[in-house]
PDB file of N, CA and C in Angstrom:
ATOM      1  N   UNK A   1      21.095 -29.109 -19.321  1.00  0.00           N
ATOM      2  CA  UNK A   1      19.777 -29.420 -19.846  1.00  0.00           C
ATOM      3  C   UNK A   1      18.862 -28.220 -19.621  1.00  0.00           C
ATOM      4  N   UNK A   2      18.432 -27.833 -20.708  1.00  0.00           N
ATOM      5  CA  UNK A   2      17.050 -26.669 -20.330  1.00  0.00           C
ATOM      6  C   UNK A   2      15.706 -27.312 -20.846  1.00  0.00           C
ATOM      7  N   UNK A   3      14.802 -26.382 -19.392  1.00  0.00           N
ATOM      8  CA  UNK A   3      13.583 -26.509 -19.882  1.00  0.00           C
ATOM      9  C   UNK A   3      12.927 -26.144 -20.419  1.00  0.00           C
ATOM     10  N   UNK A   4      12.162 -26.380 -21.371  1.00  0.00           N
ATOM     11  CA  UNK A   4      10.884 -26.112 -22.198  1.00  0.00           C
ATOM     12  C   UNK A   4       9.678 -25.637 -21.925  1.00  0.00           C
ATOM     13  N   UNK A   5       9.662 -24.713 -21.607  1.00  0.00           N
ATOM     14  CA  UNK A   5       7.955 -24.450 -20.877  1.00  0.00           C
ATOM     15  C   UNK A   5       7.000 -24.292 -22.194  1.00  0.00           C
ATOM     16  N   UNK A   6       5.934 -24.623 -22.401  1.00  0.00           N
ATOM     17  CA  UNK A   6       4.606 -24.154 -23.760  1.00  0.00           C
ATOM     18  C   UNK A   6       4.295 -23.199 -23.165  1.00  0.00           C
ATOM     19  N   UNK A   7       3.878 -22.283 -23.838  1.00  0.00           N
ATOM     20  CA  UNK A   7       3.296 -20.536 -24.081  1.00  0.00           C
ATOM     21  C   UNK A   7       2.319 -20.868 -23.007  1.00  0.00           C
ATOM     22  N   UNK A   8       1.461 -21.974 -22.609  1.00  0.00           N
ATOM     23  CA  UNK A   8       0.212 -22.434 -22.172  1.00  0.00           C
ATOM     24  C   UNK A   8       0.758 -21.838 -20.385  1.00  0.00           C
ATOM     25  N   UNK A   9       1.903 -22.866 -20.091  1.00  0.00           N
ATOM     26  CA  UNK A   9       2.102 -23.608 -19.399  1.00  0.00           C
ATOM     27  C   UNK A   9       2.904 -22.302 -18.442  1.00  0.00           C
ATOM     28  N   UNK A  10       3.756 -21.014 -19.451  1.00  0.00           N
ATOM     29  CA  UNK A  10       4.350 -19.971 -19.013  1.00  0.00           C
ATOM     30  C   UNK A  10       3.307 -18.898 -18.464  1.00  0.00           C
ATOM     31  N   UNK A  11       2.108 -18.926 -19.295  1.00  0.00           N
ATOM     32  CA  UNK A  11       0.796 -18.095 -18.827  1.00  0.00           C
ATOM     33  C   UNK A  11       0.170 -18.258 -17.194  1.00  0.00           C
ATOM     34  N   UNK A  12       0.431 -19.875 -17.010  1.00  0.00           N
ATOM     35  CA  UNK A  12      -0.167 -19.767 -16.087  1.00  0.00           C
ATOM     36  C   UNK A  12       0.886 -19.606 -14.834  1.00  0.00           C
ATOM     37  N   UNK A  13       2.357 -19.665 -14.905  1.00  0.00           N
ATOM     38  CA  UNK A  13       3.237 -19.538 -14.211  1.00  0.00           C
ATOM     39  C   UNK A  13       3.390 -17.921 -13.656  1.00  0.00           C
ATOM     40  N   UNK A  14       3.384 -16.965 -15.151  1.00  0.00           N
ATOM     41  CA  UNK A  14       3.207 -15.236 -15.076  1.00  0.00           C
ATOM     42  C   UNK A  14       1.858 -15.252 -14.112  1.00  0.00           C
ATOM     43  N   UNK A  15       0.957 -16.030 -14.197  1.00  0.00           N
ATOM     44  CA  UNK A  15      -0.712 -15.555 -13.840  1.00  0.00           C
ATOM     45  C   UNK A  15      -0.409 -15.799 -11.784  1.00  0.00           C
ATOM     46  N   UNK A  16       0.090 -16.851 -11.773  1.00  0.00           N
ATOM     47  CA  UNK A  16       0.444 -17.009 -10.216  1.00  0.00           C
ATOM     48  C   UNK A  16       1.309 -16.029  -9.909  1.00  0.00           C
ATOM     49  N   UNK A  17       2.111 -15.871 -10.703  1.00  0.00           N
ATOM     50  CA  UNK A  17       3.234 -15.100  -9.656  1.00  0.00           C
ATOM     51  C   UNK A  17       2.522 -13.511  -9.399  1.00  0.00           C
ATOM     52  N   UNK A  18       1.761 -13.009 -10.472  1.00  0.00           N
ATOM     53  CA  UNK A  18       1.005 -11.882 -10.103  1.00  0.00           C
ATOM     54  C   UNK A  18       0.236 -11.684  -8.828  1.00  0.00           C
ATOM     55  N   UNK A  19      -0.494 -12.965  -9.165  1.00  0.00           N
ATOM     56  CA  UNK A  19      -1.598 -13.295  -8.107  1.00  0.00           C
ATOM     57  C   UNK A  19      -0.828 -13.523  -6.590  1.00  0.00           C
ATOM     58  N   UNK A  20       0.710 -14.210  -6.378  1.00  0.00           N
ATOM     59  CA  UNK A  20       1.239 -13.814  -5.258  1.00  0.00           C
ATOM     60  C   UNK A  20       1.818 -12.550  -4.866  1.00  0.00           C
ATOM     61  N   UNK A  21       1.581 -11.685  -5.786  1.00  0.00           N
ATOM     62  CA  UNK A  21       2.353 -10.394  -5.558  1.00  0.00           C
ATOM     63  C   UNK A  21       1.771  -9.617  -4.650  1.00  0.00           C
ATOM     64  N   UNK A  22       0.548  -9.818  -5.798  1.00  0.00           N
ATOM     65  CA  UNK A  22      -1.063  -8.813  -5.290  1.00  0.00           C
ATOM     66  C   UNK A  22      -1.263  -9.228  -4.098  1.00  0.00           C
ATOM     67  N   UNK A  23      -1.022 -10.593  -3.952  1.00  0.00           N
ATOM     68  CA  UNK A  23      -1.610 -10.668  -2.300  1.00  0.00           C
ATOM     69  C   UNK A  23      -0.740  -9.804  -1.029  1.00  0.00           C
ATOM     70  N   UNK A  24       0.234 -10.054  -0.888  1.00  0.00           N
ATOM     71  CA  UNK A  24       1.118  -9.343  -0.484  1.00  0.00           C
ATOM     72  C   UNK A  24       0.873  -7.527  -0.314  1.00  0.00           C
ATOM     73  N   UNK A  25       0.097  -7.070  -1.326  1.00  0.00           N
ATOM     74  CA  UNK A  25      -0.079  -5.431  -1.696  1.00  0.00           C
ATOM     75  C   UNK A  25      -1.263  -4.982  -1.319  1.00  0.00           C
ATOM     76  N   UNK A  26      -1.628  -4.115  -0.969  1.00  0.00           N
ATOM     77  CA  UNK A  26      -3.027  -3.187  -1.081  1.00  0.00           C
ATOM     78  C   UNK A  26      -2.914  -1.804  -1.262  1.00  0.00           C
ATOM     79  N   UNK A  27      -3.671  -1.671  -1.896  1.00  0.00           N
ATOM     80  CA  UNK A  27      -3.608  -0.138  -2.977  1.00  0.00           C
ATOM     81  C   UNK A  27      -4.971   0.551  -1.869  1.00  0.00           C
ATOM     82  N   UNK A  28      -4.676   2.182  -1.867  1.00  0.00           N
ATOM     83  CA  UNK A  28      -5.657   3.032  -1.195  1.00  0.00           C
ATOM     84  C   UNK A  28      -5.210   3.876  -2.442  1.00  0.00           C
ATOM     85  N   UNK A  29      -5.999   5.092  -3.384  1.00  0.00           N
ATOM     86  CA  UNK A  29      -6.058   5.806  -4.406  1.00  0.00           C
ATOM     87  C   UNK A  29      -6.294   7.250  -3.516  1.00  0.00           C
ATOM     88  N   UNK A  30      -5.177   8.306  -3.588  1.00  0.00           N
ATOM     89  CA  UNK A  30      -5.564   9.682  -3.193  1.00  0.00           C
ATOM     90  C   UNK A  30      -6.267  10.569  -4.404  1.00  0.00           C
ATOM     91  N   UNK A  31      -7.723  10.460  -4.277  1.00  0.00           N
ATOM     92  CA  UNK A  31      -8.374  11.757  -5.115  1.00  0.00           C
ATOM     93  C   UNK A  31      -9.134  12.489  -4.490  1.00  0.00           C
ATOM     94  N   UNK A  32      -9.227  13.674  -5.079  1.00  0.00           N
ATOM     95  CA  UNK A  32     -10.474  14.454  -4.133  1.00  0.00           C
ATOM     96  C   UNK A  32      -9.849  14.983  -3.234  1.00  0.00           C
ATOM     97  N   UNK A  33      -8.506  14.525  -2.445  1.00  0.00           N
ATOM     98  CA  UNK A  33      -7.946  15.173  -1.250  1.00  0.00           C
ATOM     99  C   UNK A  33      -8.919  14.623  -0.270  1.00  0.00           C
ATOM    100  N   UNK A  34      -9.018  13.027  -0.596  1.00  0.00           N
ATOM    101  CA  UNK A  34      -8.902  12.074   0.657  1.00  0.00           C
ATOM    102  C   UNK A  34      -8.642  10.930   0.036  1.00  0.00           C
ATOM    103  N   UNK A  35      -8.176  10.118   0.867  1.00  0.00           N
ATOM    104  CA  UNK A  35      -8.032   8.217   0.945  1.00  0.00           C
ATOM    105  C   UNK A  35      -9.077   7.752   0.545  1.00  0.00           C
ATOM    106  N   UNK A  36      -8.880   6.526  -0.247  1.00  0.00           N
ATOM    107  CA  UNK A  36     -10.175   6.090  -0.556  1.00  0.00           C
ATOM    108  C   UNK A  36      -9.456   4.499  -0.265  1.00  0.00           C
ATOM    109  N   UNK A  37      -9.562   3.208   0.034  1.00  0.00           N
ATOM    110  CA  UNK A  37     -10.681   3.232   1.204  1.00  0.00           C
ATOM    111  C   UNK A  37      -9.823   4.344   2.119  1.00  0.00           C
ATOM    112  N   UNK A  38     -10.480   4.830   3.210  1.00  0.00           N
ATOM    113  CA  UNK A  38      -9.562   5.798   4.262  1.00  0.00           C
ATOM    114  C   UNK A  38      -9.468   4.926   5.701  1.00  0.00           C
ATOM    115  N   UNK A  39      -9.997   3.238   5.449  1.00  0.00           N
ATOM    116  CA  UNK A  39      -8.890   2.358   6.831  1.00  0.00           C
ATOM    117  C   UNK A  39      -9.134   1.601   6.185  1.00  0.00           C
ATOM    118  N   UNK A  40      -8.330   0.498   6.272  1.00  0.00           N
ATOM    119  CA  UNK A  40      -7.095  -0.978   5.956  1.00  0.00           C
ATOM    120  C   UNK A  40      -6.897  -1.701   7.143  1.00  0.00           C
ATOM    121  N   UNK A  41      -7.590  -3.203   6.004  1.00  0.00           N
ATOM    122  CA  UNK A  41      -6.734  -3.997   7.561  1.00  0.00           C
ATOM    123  C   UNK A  41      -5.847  -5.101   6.781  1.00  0.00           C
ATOM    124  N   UNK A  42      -4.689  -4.986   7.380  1.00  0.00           N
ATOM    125  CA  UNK A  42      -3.670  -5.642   6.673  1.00  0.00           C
ATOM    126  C   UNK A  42      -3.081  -6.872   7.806  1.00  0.00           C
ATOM    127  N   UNK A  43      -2.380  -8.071   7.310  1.00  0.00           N
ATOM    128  CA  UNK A  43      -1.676  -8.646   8.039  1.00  0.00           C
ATOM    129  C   UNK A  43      -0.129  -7.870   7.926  1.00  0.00           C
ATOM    130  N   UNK A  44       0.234  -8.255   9.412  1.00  0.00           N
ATOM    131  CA  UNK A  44       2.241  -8.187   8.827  1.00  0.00           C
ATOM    132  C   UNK A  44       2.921  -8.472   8.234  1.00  0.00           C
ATOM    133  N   UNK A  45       3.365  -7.896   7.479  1.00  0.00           N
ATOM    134  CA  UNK A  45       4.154  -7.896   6.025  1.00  0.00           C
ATOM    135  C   UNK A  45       3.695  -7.213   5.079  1.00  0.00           C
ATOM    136  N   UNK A  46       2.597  -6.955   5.111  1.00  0.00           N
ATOM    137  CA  UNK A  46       2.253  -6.310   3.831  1.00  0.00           C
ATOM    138  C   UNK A  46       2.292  -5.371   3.587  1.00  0.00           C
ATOM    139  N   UNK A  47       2.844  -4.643   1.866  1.00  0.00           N
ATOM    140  CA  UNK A  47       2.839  -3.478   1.638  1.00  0.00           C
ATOM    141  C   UNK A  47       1.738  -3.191   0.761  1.00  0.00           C
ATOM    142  N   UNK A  48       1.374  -1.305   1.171  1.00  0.00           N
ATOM    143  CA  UNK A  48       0.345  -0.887   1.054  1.00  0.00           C
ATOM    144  C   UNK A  48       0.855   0.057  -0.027  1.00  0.00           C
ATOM    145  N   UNK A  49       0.288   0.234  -1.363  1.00  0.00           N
ATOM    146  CA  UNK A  49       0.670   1.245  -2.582  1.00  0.00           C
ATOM    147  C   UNK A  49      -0.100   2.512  -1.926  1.00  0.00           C
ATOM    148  N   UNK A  50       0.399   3.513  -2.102  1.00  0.00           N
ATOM    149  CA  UNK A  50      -0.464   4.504  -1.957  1.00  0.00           C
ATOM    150  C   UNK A  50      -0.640   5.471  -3.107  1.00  0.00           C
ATOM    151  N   UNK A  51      -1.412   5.679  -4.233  1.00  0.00           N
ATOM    152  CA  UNK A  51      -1.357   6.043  -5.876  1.00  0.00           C
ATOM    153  C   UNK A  51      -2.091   7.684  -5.894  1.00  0.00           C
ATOM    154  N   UNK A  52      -1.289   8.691  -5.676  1.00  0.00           N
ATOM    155  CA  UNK A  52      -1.562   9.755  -5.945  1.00  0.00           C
ATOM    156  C   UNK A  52      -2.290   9.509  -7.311  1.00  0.00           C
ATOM    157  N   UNK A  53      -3.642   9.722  -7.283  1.00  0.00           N
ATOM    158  CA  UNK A  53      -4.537   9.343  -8.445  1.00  0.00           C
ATOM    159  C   UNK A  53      -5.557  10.777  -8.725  1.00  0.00           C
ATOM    160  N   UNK A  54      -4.590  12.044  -7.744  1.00  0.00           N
ATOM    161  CA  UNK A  54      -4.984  13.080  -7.669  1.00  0.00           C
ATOM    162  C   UNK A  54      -4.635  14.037  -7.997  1.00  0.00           C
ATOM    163  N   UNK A  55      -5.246  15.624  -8.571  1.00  0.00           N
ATOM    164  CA  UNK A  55      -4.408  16.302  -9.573  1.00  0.00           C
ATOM    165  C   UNK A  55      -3.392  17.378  -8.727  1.00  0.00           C
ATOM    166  N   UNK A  56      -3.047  17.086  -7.350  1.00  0.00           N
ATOM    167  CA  UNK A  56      -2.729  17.930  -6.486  1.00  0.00           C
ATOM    168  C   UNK A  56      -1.385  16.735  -5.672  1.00  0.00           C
ATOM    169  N   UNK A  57      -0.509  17.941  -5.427  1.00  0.00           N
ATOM    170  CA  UNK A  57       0.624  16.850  -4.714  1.00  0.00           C
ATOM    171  C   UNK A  57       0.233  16.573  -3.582  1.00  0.00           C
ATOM    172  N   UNK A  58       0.960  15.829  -2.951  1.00  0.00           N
ATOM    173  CA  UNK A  58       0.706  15.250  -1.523  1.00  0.00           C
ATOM    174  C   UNK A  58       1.629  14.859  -0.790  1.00  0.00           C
ATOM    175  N   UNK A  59       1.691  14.378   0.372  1.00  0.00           N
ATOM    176  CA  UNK A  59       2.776  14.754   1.231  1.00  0.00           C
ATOM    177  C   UNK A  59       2.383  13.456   2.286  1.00  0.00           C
ATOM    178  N   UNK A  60       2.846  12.130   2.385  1.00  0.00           N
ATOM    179  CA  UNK A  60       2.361  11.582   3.465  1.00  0.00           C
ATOM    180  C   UNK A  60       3.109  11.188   4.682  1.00  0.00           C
ATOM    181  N   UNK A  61       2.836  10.765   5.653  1.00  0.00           N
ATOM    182  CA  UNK A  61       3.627  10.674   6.708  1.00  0.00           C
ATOM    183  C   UNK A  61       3.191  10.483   7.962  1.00  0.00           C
ATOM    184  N   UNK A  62       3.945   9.424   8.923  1.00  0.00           N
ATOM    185  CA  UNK A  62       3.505   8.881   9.999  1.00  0.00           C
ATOM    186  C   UNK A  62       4.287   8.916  10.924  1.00  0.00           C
ATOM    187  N   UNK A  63       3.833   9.445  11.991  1.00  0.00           N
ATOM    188  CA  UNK A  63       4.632   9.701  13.490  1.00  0.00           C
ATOM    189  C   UNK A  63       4.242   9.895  14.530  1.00  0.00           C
ATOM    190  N   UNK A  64       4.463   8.034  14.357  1.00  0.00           N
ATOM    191  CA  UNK A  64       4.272   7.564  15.571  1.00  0.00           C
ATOM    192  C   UNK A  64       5.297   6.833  16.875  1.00  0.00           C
ATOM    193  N   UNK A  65       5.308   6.706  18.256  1.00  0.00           N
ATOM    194  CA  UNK A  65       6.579   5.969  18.419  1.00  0.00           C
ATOM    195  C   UNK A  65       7.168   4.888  18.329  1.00  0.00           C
ATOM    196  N   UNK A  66       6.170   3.915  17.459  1.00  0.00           N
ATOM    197  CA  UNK A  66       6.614   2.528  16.835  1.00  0.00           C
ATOM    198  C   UNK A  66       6.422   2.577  15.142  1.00  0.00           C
ATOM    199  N   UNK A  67       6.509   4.052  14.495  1.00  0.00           N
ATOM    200  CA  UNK A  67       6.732   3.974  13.255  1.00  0.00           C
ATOM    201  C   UNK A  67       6.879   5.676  12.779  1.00  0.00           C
ATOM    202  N   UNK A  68       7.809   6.111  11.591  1.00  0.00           N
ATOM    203  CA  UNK A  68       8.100   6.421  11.167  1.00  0.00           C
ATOM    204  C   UNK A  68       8.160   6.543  10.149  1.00  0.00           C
ATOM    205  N   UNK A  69       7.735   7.910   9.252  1.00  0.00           N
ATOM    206  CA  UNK A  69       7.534   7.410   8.126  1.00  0.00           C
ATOM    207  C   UNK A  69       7.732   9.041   7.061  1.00  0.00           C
ATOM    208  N   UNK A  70       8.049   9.641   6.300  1.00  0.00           N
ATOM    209  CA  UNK A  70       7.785  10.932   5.650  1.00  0.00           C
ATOM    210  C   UNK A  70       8.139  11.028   4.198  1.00  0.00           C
ATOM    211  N   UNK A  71       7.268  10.408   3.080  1.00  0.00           N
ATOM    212  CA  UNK A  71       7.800  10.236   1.545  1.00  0.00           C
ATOM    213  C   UNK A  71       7.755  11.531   1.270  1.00  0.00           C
ATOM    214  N   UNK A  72       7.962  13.020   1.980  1.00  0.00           N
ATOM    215  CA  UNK A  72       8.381  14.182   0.761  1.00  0.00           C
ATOM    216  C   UNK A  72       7.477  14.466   0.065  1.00  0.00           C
ATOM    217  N   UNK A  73       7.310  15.194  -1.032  1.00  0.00           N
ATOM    218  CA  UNK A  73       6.409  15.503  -1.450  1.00  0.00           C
ATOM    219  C   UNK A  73       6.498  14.166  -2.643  1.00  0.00           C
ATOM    220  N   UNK A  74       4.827  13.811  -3.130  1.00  0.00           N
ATOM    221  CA  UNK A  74       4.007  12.950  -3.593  1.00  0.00           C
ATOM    222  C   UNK A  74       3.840  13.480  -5.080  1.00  0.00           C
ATOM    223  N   UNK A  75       4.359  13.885  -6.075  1.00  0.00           N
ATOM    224  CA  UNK A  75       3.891  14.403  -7.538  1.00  0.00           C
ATOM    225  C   UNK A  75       2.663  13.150  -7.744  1.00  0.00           C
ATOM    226  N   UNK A  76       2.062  13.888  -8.629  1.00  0.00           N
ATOM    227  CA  UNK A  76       0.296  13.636  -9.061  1.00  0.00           C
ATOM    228  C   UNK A  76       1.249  12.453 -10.032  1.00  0.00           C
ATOM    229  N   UNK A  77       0.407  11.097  -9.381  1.00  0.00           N
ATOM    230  CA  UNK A  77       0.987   9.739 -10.791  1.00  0.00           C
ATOM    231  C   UNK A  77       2.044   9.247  -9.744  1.00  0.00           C
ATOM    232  N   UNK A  78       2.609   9.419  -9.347  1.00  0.00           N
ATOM    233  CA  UNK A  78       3.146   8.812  -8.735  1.00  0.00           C
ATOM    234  C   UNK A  78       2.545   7.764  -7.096  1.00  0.00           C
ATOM    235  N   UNK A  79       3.342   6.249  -6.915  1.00  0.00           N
ATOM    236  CA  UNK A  79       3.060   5.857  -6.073  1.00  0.00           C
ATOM    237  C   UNK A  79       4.106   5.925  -4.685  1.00  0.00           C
ATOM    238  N   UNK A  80       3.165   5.892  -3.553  1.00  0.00           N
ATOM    239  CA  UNK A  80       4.465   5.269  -2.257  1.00  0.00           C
ATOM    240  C   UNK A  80       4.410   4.082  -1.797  1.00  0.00           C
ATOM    241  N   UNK A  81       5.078   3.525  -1.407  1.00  0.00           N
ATOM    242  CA  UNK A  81       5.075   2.155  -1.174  1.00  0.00           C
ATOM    243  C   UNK A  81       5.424   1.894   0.476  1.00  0.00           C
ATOM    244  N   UNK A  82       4.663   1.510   1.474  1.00  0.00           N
ATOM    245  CA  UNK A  82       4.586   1.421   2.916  1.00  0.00           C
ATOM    246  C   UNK A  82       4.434  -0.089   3.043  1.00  0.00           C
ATOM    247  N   UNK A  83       5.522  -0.307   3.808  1.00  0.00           N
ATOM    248  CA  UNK A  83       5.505  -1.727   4.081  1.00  0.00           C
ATOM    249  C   UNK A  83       5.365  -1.865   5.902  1.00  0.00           C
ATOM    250  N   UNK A  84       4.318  -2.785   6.301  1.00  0.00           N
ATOM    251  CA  UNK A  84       4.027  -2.814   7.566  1.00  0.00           C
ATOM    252  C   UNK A  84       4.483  -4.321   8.103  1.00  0.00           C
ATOM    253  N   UNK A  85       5.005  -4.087   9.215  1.00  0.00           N
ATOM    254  CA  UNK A  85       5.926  -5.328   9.912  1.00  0.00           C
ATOM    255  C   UNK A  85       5.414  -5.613  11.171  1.00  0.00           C
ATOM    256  N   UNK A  86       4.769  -4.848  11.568  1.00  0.00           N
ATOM    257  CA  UNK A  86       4.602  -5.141  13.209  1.00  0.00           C
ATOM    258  C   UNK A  86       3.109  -4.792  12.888  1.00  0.00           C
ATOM    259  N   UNK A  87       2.242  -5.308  14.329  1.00  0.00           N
ATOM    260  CA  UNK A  87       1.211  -5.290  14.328  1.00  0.00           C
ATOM    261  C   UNK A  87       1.279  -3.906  14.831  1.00  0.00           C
ATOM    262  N   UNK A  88      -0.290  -3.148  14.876  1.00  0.00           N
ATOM    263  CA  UNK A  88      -0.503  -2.154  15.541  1.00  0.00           C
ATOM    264  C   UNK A  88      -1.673  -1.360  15.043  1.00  0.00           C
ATOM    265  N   UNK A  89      -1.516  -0.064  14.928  1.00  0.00           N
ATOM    266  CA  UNK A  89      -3.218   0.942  14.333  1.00  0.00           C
ATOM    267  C   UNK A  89      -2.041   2.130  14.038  1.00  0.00           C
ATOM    268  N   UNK A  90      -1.874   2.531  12.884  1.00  0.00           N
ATOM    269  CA  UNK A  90      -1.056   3.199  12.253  1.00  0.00           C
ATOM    270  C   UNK A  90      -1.877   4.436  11.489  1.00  0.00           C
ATOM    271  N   UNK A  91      -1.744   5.813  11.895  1.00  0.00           N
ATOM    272  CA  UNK A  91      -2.075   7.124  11.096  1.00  0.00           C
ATOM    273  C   UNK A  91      -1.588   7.821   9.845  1.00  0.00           C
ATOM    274  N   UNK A  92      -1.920   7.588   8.663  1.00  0.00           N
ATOM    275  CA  UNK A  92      -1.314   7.835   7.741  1.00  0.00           C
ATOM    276  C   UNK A  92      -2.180   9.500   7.228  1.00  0.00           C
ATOM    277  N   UNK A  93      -0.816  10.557   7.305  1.00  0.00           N
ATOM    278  CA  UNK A  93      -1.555  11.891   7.168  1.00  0.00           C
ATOM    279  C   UNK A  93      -1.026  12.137   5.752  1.00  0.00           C
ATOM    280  N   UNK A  94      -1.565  13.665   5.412  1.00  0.00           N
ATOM    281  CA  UNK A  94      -0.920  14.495   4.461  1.00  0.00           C
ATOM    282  C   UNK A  94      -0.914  15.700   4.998  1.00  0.00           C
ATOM    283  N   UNK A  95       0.481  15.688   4.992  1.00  0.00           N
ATOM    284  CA  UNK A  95       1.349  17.008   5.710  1.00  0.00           C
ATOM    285  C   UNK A  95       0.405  18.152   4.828  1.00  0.00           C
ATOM    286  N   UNK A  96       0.071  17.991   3.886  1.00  0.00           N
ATOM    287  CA  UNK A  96      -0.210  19.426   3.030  1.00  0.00           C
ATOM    288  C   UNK A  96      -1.950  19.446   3.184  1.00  0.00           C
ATOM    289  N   UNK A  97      -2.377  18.373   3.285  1.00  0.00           N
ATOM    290  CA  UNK A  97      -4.127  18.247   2.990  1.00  0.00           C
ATOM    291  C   UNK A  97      -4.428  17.582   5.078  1.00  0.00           C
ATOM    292  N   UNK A  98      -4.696  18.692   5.515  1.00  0.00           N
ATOM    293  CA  UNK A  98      -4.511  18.323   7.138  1.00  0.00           C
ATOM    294  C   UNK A  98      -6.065  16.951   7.230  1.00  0.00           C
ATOM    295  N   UNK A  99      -7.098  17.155   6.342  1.00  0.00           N
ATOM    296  CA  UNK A  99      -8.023  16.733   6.127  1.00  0.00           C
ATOM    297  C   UNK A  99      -7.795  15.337   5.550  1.00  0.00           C
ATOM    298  N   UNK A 100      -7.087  14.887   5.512  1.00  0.00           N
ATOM    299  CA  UNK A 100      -6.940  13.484   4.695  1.00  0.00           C
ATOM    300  C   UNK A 100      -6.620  12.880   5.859  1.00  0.00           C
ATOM    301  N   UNK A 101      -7.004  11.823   5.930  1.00  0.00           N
ATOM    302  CA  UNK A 101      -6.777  10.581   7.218  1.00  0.00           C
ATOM    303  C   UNK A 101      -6.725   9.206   6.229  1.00  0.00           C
ATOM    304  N   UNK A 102      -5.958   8.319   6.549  1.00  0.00           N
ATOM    305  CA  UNK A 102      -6.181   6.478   6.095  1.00  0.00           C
ATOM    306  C   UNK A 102      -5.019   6.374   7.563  1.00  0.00           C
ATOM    307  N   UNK A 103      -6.350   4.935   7.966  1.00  0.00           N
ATOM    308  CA  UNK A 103      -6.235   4.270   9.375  1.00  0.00           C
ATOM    309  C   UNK A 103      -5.733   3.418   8.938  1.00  0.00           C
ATOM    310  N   UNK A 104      -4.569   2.166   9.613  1.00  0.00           N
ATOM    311  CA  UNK A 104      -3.922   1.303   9.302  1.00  0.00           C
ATOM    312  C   UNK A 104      -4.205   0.101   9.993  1.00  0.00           C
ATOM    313  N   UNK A 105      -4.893  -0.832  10.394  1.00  0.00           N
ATOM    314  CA  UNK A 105      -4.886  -1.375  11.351  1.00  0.00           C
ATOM    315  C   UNK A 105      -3.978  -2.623  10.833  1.00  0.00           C
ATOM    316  N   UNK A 106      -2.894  -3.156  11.756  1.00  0.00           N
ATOM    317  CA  UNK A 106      -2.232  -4.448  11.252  1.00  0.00           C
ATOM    318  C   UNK A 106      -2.101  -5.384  12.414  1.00  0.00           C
ATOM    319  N   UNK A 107      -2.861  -6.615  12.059  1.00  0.00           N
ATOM    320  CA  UNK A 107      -3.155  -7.794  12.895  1.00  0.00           C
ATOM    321  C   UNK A 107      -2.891  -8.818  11.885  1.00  0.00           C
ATOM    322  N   UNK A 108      -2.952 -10.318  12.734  1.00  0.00           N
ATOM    323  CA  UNK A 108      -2.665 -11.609  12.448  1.00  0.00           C
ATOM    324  C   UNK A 108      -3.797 -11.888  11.780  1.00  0.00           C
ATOM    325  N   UNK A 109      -4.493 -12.948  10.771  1.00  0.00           N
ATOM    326  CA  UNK A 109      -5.449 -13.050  10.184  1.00  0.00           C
ATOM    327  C   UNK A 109      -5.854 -13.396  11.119  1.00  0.00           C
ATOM    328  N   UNK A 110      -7.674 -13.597  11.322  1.00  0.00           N
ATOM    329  CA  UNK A 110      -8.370 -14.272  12.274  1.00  0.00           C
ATOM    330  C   UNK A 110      -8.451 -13.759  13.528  1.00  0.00           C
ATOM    331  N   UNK A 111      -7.354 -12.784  13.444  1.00  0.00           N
ATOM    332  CA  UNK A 111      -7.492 -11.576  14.939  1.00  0.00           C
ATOM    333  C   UNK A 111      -8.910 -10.899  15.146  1.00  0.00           C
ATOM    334  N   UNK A 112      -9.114 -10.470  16.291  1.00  0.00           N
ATOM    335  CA  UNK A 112     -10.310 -10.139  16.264  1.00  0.00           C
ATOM    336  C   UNK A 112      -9.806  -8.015  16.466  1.00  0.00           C
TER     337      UNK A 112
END
């Protein structure tokens, strides 16, 4: 037996599942040769896009001793994708732009 969904009924099925995606994600945009926002507060689990939205490559990377992290070089248009699991306050640099900082902070909702 298959089901039938109406065009109506599939819209709003596509419209949630977006809307659970997004929640899950947060986007920071590199232009200018900085982070924009440049700190985040995320719960655990969530991954953070990071969208070279800048006309210059980039290089990001974190090293710390409860995380690890080095995407290589960043071509302009392209995204990275950082997924955070553990709580903590996480430094996200650019090896090439020493001037760029985004702070990570990851707590439980309602944490203070």
């Amino acid at each position: 037996m298959r089901l039938k969904l109406s065009p109506a009924t599939m819209a709003v099925l596509a419209a949630l599942s977006a809307a659970c995606l997004a929640a899950d994600t947060d986007v920071v945009s590199q232009r200018g040769r900085k982070f924009t926002p440049d700190a985040i507060r995320v719960v655990p689990g969530t991954t953070v896009r990071i969208a070279n939205d800048d006309r210059v490559t980039h290089h990001l990377y974190i090293d710390q001793s409860d995380m690890k992290f080095d995407s290589g070089e960043q071509a302009v248009g392209v995204d990275v994708n950082l997924r955070f699991d553990h709580e903590g306050h996480f430094a996200v640099r650019c090896a090439i732009h020493p001037t760029m900082h985004l702070d990570v902070t990851v707590a439980p909702e309602g944490a203070p």
